[in-house]
Protein backbone atom coordinates (compact mmCIF):
# COMPACT_ATOMS: atom_id res chain seq x y z
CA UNK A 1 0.00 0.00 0.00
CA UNK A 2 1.18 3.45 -1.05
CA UNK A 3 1.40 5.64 1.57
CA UNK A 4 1.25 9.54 2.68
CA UNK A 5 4.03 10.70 5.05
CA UNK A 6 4.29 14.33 6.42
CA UNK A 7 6.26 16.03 9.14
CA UNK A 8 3.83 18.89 10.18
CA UNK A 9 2.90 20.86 12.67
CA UNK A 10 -0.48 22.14 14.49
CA UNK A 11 -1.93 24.86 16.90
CA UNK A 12 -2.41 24.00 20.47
CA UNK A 13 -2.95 26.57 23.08
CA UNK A 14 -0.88 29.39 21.49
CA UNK A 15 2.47 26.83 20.24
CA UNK A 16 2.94 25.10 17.30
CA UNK A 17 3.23 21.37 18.10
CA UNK A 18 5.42 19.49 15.78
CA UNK A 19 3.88 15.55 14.70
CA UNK A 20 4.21 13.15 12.11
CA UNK A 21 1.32 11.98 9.88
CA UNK A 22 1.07 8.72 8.03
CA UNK A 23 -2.02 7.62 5.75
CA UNK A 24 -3.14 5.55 3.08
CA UNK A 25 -2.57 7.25 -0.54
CA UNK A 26 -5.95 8.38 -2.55
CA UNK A 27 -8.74 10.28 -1.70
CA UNK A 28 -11.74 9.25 1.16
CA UNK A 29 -11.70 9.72 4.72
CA UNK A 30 -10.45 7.01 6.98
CA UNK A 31 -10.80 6.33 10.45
CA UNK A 32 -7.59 7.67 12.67
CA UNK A 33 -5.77 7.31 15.51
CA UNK A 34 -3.21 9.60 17.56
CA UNK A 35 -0.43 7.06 18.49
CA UNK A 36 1.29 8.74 21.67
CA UNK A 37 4.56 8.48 22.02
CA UNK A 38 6.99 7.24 25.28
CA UNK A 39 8.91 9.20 27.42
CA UNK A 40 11.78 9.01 24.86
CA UNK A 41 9.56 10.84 22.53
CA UNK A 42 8.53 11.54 18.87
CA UNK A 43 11.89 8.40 17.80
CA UNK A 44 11.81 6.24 14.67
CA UNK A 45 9.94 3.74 16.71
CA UNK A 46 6.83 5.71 17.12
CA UNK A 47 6.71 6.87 13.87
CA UNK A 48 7.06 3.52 12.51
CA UNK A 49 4.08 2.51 14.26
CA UNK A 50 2.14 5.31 12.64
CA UNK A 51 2.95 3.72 9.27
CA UNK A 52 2.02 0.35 10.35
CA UNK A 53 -1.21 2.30 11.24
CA UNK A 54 -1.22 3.43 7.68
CA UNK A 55 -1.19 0.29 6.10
CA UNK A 56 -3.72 -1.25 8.26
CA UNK A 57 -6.28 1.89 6.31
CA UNK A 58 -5.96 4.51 9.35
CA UNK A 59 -4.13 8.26 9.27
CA UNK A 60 -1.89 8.20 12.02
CA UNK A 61 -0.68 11.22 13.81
CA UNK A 62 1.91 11.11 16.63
CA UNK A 63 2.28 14.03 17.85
CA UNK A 64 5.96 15.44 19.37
CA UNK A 65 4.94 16.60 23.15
CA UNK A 66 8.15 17.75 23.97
CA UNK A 67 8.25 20.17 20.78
CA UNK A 68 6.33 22.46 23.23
CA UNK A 69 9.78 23.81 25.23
CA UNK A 70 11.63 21.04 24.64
CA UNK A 71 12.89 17.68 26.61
CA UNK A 72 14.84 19.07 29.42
CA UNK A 73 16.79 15.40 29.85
CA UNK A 74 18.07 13.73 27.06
CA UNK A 75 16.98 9.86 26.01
CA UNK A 76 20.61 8.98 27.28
CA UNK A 77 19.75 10.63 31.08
CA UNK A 78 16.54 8.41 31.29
CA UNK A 79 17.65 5.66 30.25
CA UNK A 80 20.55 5.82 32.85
CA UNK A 81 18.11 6.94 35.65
CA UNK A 82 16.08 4.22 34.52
CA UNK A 83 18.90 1.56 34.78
CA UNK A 84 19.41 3.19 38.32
CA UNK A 85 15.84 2.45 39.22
CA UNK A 86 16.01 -1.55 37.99
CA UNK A 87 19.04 -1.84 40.38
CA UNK A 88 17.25 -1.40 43.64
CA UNK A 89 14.73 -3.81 44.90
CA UNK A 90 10.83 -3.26 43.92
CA UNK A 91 9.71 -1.90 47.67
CA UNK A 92 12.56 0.36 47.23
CA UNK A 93 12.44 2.19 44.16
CA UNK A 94 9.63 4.30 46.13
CA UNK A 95 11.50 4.35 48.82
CA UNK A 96 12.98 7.85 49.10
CA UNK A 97 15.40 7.39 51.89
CA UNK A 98 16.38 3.71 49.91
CA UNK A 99 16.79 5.72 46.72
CA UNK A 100 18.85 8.19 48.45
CA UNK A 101 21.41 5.98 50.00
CA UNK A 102 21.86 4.09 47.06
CA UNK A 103 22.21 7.40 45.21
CA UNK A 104 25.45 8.17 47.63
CA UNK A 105 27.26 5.23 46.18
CA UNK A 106 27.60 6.92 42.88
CA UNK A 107 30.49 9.16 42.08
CA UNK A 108 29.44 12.73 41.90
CA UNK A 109 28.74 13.38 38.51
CA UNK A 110 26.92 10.42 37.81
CA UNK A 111 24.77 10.91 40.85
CA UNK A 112 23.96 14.49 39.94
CA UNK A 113 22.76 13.46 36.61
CA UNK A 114 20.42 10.65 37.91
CA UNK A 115 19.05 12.66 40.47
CA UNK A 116 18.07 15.37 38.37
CA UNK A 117 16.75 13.20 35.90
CA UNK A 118 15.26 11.45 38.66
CA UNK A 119 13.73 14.29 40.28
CA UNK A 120 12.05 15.71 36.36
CA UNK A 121 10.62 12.01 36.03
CA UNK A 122 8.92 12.15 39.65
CA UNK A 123 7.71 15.75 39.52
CA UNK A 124 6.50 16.35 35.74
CA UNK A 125 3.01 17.81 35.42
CA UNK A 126 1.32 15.74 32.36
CA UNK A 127 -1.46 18.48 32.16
CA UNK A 128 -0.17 20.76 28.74
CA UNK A 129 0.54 17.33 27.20
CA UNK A 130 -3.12 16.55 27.69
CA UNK A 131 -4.37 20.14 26.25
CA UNK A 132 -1.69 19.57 23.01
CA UNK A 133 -3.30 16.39 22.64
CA UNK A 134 -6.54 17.49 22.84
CA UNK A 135 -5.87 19.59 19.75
CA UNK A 136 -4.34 16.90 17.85
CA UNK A 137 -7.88 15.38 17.90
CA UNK A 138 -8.87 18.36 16.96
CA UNK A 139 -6.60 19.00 14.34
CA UNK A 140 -7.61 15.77 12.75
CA UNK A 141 -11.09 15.92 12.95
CA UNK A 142 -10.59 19.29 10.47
CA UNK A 143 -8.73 17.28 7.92
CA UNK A 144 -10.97 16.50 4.97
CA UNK A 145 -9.28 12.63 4.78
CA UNK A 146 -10.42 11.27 8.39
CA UNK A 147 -13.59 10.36 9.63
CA UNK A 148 -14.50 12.93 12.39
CA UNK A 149 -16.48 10.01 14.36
CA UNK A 150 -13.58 7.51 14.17
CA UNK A 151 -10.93 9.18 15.67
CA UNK A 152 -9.07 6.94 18.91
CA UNK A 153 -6.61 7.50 21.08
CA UNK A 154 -3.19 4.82 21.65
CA UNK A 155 -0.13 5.52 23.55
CA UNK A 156 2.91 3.67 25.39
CA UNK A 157 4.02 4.12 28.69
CA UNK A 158 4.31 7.72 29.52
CA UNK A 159 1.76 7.74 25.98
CA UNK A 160 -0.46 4.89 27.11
CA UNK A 161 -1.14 7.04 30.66
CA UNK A 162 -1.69 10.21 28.28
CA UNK A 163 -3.82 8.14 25.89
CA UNK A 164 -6.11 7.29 28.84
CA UNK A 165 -5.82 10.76 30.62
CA UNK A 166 -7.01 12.28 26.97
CA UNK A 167 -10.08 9.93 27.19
CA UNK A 168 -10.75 10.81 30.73
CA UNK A 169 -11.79 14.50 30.06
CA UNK A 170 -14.53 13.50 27.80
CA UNK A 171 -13.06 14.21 24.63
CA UNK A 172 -14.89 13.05 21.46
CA UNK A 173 -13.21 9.61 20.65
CA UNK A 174 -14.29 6.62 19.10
CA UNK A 175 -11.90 4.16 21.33
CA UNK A 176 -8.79 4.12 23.62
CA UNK A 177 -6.17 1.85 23.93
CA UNK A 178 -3.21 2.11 27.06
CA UNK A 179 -0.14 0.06 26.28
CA UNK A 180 0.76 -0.15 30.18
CA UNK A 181 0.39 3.50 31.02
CA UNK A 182 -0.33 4.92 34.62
CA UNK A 183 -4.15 4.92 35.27
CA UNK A 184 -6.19 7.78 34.64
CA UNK A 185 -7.55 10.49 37.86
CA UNK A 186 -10.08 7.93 39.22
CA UNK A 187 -12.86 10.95 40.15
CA UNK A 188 -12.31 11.31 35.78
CA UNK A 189 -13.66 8.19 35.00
CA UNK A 190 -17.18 9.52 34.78
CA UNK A 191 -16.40 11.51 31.79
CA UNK A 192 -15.15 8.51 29.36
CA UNK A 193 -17.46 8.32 26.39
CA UNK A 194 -15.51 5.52 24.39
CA UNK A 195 -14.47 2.13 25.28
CA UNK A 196 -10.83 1.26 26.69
CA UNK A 197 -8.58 -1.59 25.86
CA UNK A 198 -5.56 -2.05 27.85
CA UNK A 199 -2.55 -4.43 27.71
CA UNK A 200 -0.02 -4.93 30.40
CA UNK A 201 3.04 -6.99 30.73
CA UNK A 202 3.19 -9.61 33.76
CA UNK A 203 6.36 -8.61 34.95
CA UNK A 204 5.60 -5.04 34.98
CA UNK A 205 4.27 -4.74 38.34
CA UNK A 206 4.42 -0.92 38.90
CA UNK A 207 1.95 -0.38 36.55
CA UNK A 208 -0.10 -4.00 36.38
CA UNK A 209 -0.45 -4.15 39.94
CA UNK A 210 -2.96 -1.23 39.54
CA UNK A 211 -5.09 -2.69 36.74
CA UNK A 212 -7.53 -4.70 39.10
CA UNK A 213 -8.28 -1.06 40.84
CA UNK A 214 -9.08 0.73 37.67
CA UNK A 215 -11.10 -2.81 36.65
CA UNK A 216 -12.94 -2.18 39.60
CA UNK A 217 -13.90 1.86 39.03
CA UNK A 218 -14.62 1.24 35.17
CA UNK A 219 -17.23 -1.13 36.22
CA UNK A 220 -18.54 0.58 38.91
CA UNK A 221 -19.20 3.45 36.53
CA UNK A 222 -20.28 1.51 33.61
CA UNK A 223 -17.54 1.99 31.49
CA UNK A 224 -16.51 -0.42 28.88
CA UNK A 225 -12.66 -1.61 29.38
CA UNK A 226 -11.23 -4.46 27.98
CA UNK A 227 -7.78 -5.52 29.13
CA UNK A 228 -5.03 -8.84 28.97
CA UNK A 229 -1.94 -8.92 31.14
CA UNK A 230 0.74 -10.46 29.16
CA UNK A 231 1.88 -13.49 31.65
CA UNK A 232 5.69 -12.98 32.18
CA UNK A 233 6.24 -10.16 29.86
CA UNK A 234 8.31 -6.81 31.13
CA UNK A 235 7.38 -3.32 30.56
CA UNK A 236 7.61 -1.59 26.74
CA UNK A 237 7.04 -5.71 25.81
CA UNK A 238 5.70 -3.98 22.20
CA UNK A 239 8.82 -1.54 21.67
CA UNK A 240 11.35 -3.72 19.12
CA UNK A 241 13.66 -1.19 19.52
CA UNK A 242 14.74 -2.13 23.30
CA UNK A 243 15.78 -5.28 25.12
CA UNK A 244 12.07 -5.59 26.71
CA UNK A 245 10.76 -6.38 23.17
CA UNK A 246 8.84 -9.85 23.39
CA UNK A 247 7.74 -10.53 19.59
CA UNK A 248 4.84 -13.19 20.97
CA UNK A 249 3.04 -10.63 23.02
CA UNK A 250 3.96 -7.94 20.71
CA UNK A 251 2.07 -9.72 18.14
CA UNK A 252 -1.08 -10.75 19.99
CA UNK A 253 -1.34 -7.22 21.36
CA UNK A 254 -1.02 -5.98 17.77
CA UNK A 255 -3.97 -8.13 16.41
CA UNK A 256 -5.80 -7.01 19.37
CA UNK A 257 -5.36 -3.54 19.01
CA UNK A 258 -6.51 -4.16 15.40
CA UNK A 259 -9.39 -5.56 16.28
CA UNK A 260 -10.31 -3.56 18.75
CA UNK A 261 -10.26 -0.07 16.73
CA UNK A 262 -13.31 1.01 14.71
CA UNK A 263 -13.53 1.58 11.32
């Protein structure tokens, strides 16, 4: 399938917000999704998963949310903080005085660098990210080749939390799929008006170890949401960029996904 491709950018709350669009060649309006990217950002990864978007008959736009004031860590930074994080033991890495003395083992630079990076991770306010996203639906809904009415949300990680905050303030979309992102505000469940699909990794117990709570409040408030937890699979399982990738669950999640979407 021949495809579009675009680097672009669109308004959102007085900024231009840089993205990158992928869709099917040929006229007619197709259904769309906004694929939200992880905390290392708009990479080659992301935007190859807008193509695969493209091919499957959907415009794809991932949108760059650090082109508003840009990344103040670099990929390199988290991924080192990161790194930090796995060496401690689970009921220590929120541990502040655990985190702290292991921390003071590190030479000084090095321990500078994580803690700042460690400090921007803990302490980032995901709010503008949720307005800029917000007007990527927008900006979509506009463009003469998508379907207004089938426009869904998808993001990973830091993206799957976003793609499930987005949902959460009642936008207009027609689904939502989190790729084992935080849970949204639970008081902000009320205002979902599309149905949720979410897929976790087993091994990824910082995030799936909250999934039976938000289970619990999406049924209590008679919200549709779907989810499979991925026995024995880590964290970022779908990214086959990184060491997490696991190409079974990858796949599954993919067809699901698929299926899951309306046309």
């Amino acid at each position: 399938m021949q495809l579009v491709e675009e680097h672009l950018t669109y308004p959102s709350d007085g900024a231009s917000l840089k993205a990158f669009l992928a869709r099917p060649a040929g006229a007619g309006a197709f259904p769309a999704v906004i694929v939200i990217h992880e905390i290392w950002g708009l990479d080659a990864h992301i935007e190859e998963v807008a193509r695969r978007f493209a091919r499957e008959g959907f415009a794809a736009l991932a949108p760059d949310l650090y082109s508003r004031g840009g990344m103040p860590v670099t990929a390199e930074e988290i991924g080192a903080a990161m790194r930090f994080t796995q060496t401690l033991p689970p009921a220590a890495r929120t541990n502040p005085q655990a985190m702290q003395a292991k921390l003071s083992e590190l030479p000084d630079a090095e321990r500078a660098t994580i803690a700042r990076t460690m400090q921007w991770l803990q302490t980032r306010d995901l709010s503008q990210n949720v307005v800029d996203l917000q007007a990527a639906r927008q900006w979509l809904a506009n463009q003469p080749s998508v379907r207004a009415d089938r426009i869904a949300s998808l993001g990973f990680c830091m993206g799957g939390g976003l793609s499930a905050r987005l949902a959460a303030t009642g936008v207009a979309l027609s689904a939502c799929v989190i790729f084992y992102g935080e849970n949204p505000p639970a008081d902000q469940i009320a205002n979902l008006r599309c149905p949720v699909l979410g897929l976790y990794g087993g091994d990824d117990h910082r995030i799936t170890d909250g999934v039976p709570a938000l289970a619990e409040t999406m049924q209590r408030a008679g919200k549709s949401f779907e989810h499979y937890v991925y026995p024995g699979a880590p964290h970022a399982f779908f990214n086959d960029t990184r060491a997490t990738y696991r190409p079974e669950a990858a796949a599954d999640a993919w067809q699901r996904v698929l299926a899951f979407l309306p046309r």
